[in-house]
C-alpha atoms as a PDB file:
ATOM      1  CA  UNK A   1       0.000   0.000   0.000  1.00  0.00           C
ATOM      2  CA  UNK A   2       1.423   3.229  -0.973  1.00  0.00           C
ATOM      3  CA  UNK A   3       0.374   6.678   1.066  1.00  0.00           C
ATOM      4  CA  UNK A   4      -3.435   6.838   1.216  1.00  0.00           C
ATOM      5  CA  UNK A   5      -4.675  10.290   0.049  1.00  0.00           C
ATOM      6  CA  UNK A   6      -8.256  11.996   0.780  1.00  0.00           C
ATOM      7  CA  UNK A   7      -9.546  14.614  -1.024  1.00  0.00           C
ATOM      8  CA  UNK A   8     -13.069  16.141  -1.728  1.00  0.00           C
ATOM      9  CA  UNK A   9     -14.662  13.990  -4.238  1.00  0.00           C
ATOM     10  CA  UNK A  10     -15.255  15.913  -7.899  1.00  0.00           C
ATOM     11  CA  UNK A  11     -17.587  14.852 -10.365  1.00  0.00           C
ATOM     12  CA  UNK A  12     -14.993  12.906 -12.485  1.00  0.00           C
ATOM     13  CA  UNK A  13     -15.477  10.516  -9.314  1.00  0.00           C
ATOM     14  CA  UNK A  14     -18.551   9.568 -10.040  1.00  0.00           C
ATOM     15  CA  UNK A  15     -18.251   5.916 -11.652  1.00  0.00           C
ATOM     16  CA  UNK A  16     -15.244   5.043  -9.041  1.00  0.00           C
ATOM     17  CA  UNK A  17     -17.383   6.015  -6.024  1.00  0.00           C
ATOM     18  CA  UNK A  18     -20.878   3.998  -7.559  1.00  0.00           C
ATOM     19  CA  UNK A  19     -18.776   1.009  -8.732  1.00  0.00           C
ATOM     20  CA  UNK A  20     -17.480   1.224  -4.967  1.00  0.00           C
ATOM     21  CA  UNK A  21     -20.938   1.674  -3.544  1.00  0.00           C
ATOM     22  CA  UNK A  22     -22.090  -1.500  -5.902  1.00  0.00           C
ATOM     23  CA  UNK A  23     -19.767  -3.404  -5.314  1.00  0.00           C
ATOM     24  CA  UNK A  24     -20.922  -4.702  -2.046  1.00  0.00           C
ATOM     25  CA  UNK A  25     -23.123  -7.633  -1.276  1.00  0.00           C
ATOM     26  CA  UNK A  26     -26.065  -4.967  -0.192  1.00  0.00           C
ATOM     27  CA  UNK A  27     -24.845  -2.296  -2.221  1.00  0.00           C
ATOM     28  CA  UNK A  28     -24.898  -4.448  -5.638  1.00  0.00           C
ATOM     29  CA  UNK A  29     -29.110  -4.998  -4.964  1.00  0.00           C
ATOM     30  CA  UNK A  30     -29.255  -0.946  -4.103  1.00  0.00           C
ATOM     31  CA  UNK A  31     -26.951   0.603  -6.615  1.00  0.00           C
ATOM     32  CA  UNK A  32     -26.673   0.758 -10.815  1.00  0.00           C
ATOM     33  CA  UNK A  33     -24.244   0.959 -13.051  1.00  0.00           C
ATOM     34  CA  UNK A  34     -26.259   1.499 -15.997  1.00  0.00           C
ATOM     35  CA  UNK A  35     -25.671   4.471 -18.123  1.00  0.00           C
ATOM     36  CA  UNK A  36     -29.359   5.514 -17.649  1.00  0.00           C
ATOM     37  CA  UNK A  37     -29.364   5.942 -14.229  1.00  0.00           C
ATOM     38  CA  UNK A  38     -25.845   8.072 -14.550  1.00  0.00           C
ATOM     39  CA  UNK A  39     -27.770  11.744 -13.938  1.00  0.00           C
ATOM     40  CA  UNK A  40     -29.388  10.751 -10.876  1.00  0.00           C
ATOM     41  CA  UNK A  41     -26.182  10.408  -9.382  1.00  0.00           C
ATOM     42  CA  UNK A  42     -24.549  13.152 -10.727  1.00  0.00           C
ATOM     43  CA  UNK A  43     -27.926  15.315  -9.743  1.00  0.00           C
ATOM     44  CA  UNK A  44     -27.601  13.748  -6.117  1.00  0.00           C
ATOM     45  CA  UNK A  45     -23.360  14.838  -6.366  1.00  0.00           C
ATOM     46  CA  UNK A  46     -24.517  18.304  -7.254  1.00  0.00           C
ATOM     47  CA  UNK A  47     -26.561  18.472  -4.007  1.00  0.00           C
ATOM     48  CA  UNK A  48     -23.879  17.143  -2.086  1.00  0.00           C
ATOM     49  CA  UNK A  49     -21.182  19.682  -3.402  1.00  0.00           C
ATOM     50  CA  UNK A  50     -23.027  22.402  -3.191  1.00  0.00           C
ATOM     51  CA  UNK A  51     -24.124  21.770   0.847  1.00  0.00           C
ATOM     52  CA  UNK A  52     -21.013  23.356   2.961  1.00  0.00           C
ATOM     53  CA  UNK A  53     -22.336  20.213   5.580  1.00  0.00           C
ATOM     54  CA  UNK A  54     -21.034  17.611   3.252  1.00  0.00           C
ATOM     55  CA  UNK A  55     -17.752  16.135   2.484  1.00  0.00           C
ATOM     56  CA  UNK A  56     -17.581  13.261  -0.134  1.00  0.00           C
ATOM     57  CA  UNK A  57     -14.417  11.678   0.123  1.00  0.00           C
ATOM     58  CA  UNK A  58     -12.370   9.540  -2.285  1.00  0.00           C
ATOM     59  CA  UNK A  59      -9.666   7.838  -1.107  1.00  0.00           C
ATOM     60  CA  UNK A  60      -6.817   6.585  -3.405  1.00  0.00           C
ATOM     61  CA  UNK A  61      -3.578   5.031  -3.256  1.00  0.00           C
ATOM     62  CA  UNK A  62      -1.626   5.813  -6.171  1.00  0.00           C
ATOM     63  CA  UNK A  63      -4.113   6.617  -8.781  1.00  0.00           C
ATOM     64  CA  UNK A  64      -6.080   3.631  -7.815  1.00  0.00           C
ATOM     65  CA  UNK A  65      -9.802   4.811  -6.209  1.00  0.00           C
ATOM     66  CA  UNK A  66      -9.523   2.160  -2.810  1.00  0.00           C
ATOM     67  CA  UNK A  67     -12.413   3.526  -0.949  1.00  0.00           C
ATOM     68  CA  UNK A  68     -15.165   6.607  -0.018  1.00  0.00           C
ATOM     69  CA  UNK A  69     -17.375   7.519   2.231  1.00  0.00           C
ATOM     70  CA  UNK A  70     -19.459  10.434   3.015  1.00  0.00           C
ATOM     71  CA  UNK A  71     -19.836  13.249   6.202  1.00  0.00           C
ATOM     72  CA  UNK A  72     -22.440  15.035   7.097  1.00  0.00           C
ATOM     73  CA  UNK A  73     -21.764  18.087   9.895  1.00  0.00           C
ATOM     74  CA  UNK A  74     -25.053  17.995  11.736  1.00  0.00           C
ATOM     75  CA  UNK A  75     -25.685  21.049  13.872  1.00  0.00           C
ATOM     76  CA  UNK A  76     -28.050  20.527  16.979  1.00  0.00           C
ATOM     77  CA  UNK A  77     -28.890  21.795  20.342  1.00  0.00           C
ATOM     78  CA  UNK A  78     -28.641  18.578  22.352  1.00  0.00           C
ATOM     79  CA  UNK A  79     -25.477  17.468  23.913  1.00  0.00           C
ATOM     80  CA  UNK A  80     -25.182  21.599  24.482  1.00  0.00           C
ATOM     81  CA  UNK A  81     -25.045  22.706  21.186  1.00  0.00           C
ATOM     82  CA  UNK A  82     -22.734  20.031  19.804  1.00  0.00           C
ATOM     83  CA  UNK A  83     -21.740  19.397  16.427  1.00  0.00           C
ATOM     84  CA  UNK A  84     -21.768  15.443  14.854  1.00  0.00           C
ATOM     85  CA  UNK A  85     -20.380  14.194  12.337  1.00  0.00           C
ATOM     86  CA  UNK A  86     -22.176  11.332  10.562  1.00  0.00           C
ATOM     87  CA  UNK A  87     -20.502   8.715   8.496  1.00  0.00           C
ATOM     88  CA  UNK A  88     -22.067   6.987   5.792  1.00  0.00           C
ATOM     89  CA  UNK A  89     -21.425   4.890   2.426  1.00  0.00           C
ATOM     90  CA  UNK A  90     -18.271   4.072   3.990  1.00  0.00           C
ATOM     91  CA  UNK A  91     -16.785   1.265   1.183  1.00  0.00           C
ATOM     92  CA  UNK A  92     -13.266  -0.368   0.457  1.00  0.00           C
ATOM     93  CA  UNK A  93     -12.460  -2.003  -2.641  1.00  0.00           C
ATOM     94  CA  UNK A  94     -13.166  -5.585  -2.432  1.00  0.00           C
ATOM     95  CA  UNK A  95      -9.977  -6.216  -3.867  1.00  0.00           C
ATOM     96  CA  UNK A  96      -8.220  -4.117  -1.232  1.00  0.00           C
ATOM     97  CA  UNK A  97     -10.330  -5.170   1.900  1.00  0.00           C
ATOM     98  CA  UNK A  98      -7.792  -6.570   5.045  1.00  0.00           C
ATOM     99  CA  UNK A  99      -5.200  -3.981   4.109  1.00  0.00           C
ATOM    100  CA  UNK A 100      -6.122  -1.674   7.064  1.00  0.00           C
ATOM    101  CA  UNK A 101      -7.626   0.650   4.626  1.00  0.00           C
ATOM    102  CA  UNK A 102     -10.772   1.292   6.346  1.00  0.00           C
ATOM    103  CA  UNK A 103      -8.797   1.947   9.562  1.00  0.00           C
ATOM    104  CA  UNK A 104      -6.854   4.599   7.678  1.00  0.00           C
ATOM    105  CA  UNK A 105     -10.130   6.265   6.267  1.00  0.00           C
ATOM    106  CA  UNK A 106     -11.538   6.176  10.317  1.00  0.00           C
ATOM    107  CA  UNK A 107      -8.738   7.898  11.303  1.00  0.00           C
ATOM    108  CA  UNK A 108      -8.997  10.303   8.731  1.00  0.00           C
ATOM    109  CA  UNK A 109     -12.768  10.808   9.159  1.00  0.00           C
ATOM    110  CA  UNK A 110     -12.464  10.943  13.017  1.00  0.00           C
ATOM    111  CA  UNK A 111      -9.614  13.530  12.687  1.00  0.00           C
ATOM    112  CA  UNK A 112     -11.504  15.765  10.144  1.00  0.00           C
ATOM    113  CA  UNK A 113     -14.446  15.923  12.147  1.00  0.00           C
ATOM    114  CA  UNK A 114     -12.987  17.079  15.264  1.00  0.00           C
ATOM    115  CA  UNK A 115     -10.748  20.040  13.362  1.00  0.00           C
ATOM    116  CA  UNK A 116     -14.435  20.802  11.692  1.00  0.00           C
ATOM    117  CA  UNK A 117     -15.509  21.163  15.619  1.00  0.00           C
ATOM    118  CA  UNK A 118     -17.803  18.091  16.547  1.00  0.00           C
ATOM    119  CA  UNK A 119     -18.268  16.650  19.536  1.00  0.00           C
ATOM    120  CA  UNK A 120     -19.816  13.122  18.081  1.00  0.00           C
ATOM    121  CA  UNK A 121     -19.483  10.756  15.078  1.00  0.00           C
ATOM    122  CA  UNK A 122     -22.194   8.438  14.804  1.00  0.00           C
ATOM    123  CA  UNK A 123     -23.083   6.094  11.602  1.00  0.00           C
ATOM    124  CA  UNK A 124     -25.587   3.299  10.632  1.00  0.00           C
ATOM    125  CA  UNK A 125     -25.221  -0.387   9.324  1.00  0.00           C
ATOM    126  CA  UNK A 126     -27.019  -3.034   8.293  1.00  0.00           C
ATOM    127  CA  UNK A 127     -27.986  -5.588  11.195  1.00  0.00           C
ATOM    128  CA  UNK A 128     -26.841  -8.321   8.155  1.00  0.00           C
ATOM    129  CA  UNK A 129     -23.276  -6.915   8.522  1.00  0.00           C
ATOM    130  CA  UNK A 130     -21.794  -9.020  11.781  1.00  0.00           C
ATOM    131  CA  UNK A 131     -17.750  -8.728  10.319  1.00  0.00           C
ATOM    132  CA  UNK A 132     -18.520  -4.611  10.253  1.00  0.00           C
ATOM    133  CA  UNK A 133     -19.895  -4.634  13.071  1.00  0.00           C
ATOM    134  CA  UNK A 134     -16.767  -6.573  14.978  1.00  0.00           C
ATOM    135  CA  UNK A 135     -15.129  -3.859  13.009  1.00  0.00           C
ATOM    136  CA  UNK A 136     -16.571  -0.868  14.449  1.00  0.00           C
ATOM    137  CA  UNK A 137     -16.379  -2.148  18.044  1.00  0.00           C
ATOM    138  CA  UNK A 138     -12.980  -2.496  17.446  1.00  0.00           C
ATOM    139  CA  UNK A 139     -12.665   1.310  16.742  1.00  0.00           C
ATOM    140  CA  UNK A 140     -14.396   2.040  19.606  1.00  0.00           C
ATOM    141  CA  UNK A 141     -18.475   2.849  18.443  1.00  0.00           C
ATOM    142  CA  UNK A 142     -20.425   1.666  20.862  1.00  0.00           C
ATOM    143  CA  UNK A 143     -23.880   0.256  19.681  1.00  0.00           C
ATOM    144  CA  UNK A 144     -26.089   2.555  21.995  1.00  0.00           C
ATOM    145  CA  UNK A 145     -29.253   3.218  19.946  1.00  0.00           C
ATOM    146  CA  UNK A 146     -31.741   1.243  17.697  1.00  0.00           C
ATOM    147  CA  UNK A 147     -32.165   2.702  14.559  1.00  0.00           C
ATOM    148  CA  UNK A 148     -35.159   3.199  12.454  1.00  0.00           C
ATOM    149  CA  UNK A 149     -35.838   3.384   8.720  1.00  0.00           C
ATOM    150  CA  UNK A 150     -39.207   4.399   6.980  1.00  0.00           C
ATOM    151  CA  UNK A 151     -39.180   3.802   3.419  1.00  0.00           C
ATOM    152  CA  UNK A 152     -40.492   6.823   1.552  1.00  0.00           C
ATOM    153  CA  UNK A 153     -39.514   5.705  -2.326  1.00  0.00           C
END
Protein backbone atom coordinates (compact mmCIF):
# COMPACT_ATOMS: atom_id res chain seq x y z
CA UNK A 1 0.00 0.00 0.00
CA UNK A 2 1.42 3.23 -0.97
CA UNK A 3 0.37 6.68 1.07
CA UNK A 4 -3.44 6.84 1.22
CA UNK A 5 -4.68 10.29 0.05
CA UNK A 6 -8.26 12.00 0.78
CA UNK A 7 -9.55 14.61 -1.02
CA UNK A 8 -13.07 16.14 -1.73
CA UNK A 9 -14.66 13.99 -4.24
CA UNK A 10 -15.25 15.91 -7.90
CA UNK A 11 -17.59 14.85 -10.36
CA UNK A 12 -14.99 12.91 -12.49
CA UNK A 13 -15.48 10.52 -9.31
CA UNK A 14 -18.55 9.57 -10.04
CA UNK A 15 -18.25 5.92 -11.65
CA UNK A 16 -15.24 5.04 -9.04
CA UNK A 17 -17.38 6.02 -6.02
CA UNK A 18 -20.88 4.00 -7.56
CA UNK A 19 -18.78 1.01 -8.73
CA UNK A 20 -17.48 1.22 -4.97
CA UNK A 21 -20.94 1.67 -3.54
CA UNK A 22 -22.09 -1.50 -5.90
CA UNK A 23 -19.77 -3.40 -5.31
CA UNK A 24 -20.92 -4.70 -2.05
CA UNK A 25 -23.12 -7.63 -1.28
CA UNK A 26 -26.06 -4.97 -0.19
CA UNK A 27 -24.85 -2.30 -2.22
CA UNK A 28 -24.90 -4.45 -5.64
CA UNK A 29 -29.11 -5.00 -4.96
CA UNK A 30 -29.25 -0.95 -4.10
CA UNK A 31 -26.95 0.60 -6.61
CA UNK A 32 -26.67 0.76 -10.81
CA UNK A 33 -24.24 0.96 -13.05
CA UNK A 34 -26.26 1.50 -16.00
CA UNK A 35 -25.67 4.47 -18.12
CA UNK A 36 -29.36 5.51 -17.65
CA UNK A 37 -29.36 5.94 -14.23
CA UNK A 38 -25.84 8.07 -14.55
CA UNK A 39 -27.77 11.74 -13.94
CA UNK A 40 -29.39 10.75 -10.88
CA UNK A 41 -26.18 10.41 -9.38
CA UNK A 42 -24.55 13.15 -10.73
CA UNK A 43 -27.93 15.31 -9.74
CA UNK A 44 -27.60 13.75 -6.12
CA UNK A 45 -23.36 14.84 -6.37
CA UNK A 46 -24.52 18.30 -7.25
CA UNK A 47 -26.56 18.47 -4.01
CA UNK A 48 -23.88 17.14 -2.09
CA UNK A 49 -21.18 19.68 -3.40
CA UNK A 50 -23.03 22.40 -3.19
CA UNK A 51 -24.12 21.77 0.85
CA UNK A 52 -21.01 23.36 2.96
CA UNK A 53 -22.34 20.21 5.58
CA UNK A 54 -21.03 17.61 3.25
CA UNK A 55 -17.75 16.13 2.48
CA UNK A 56 -17.58 13.26 -0.13
CA UNK A 57 -14.42 11.68 0.12
CA UNK A 58 -12.37 9.54 -2.28
CA UNK A 59 -9.67 7.84 -1.11
CA UNK A 60 -6.82 6.58 -3.41
CA UNK A 61 -3.58 5.03 -3.26
CA UNK A 62 -1.63 5.81 -6.17
CA UNK A 63 -4.11 6.62 -8.78
CA UNK A 64 -6.08 3.63 -7.81
CA UNK A 65 -9.80 4.81 -6.21
CA UNK A 66 -9.52 2.16 -2.81
CA UNK A 67 -12.41 3.53 -0.95
CA UNK A 68 -15.17 6.61 -0.02
CA UNK A 69 -17.38 7.52 2.23
CA UNK A 70 -19.46 10.43 3.01
CA UNK A 71 -19.84 13.25 6.20
CA UNK A 72 -22.44 15.03 7.10
CA UNK A 73 -21.76 18.09 9.90
CA UNK A 74 -25.05 18.00 11.74
CA UNK A 75 -25.68 21.05 13.87
CA UNK A 76 -28.05 20.53 16.98
CA UNK A 77 -28.89 21.80 20.34
CA UNK A 78 -28.64 18.58 22.35
CA UNK A 79 -25.48 17.47 23.91
CA UNK A 80 -25.18 21.60 24.48
CA UNK A 81 -25.05 22.71 21.19
CA UNK A 82 -22.73 20.03 19.80
CA UNK A 83 -21.74 19.40 16.43
CA UNK A 84 -21.77 15.44 14.85
CA UNK A 85 -20.38 14.19 12.34
CA UNK A 86 -22.18 11.33 10.56
CA UNK A 87 -20.50 8.71 8.50
CA UNK A 88 -22.07 6.99 5.79
CA UNK A 89 -21.42 4.89 2.43
CA UNK A 90 -18.27 4.07 3.99
CA UNK A 91 -16.79 1.27 1.18
CA UNK A 92 -13.27 -0.37 0.46
CA UNK A 93 -12.46 -2.00 -2.64
CA UNK A 94 -13.17 -5.58 -2.43
CA UNK A 95 -9.98 -6.22 -3.87
CA UNK A 96 -8.22 -4.12 -1.23
CA UNK A 97 -10.33 -5.17 1.90
CA UNK A 98 -7.79 -6.57 5.05
CA UNK A 99 -5.20 -3.98 4.11
CA UNK A 100 -6.12 -1.67 7.06
CA UNK A 101 -7.63 0.65 4.63
CA UNK A 102 -10.77 1.29 6.35
CA UNK A 103 -8.80 1.95 9.56
CA UNK A 104 -6.85 4.60 7.68
CA UNK A 105 -10.13 6.27 6.27
CA UNK A 106 -11.54 6.18 10.32
CA UNK A 107 -8.74 7.90 11.30
CA UNK A 108 -9.00 10.30 8.73
CA UNK A 109 -12.77 10.81 9.16
CA UNK A 110 -12.46 10.94 13.02
CA UNK A 111 -9.61 13.53 12.69
CA UNK A 112 -11.50 15.77 10.14
CA UNK A 113 -14.45 15.92 12.15
CA UNK A 114 -12.99 17.08 15.26
CA UNK A 115 -10.75 20.04 13.36
CA UNK A 116 -14.44 20.80 11.69
CA UNK A 117 -15.51 21.16 15.62
CA UNK A 118 -17.80 18.09 16.55
CA UNK A 119 -18.27 16.65 19.54
CA UNK A 120 -19.82 13.12 18.08
CA UNK A 121 -19.48 10.76 15.08
CA UNK A 122 -22.19 8.44 14.80
CA UNK A 123 -23.08 6.09 11.60
CA UNK A 124 -25.59 3.30 10.63
CA UNK A 125 -25.22 -0.39 9.32
CA UNK A 126 -27.02 -3.03 8.29
CA UNK A 127 -27.99 -5.59 11.19
CA UNK A 128 -26.84 -8.32 8.15
CA UNK A 129 -23.28 -6.92 8.52
CA UNK A 130 -21.79 -9.02 11.78
CA UNK A 131 -17.75 -8.73 10.32
CA UNK A 132 -18.52 -4.61 10.25
CA UNK A 133 -19.90 -4.63 13.07
CA UNK A 134 -16.77 -6.57 14.98
CA UNK A 135 -15.13 -3.86 13.01
CA UNK A 136 -16.57 -0.87 14.45
CA UNK A 137 -16.38 -2.15 18.04
CA UNK A 138 -12.98 -2.50 17.45
CA UNK A 139 -12.66 1.31 16.74
CA UNK A 140 -14.40 2.04 19.61
CA UNK A 141 -18.48 2.85 18.44
CA UNK A 142 -20.42 1.67 20.86
CA UNK A 143 -23.88 0.26 19.68
CA UNK A 144 -26.09 2.55 22.00
CA UNK A 145 -29.25 3.22 19.95
CA UNK A 146 -31.74 1.24 17.70
CA UNK A 147 -32.17 2.70 14.56
CA UNK A 148 -35.16 3.20 12.45
CA UNK A 149 -35.84 3.38 8.72
CA UNK A 150 -39.21 4.40 6.98
CA UNK A 151 -39.18 3.80 3.42
CA UNK A 152 -40.49 6.82 1.55
CA UNK A 153 -39.51 5.71 -2.33
Amino acid sequence: MQQLTFRKAVEADLAAIVGLLADDVLGASRETIRPEDADRYREAFSQIDADPNQFLCIVEDGREAVGTFQLTFIPGLSRGGSKRAQIEAVRVSRSRRSEKIGEAMFKWAIDYSRSHGCALMQLTTDKLRPDVHRFYDRLGFEPSHIGYKLRLS
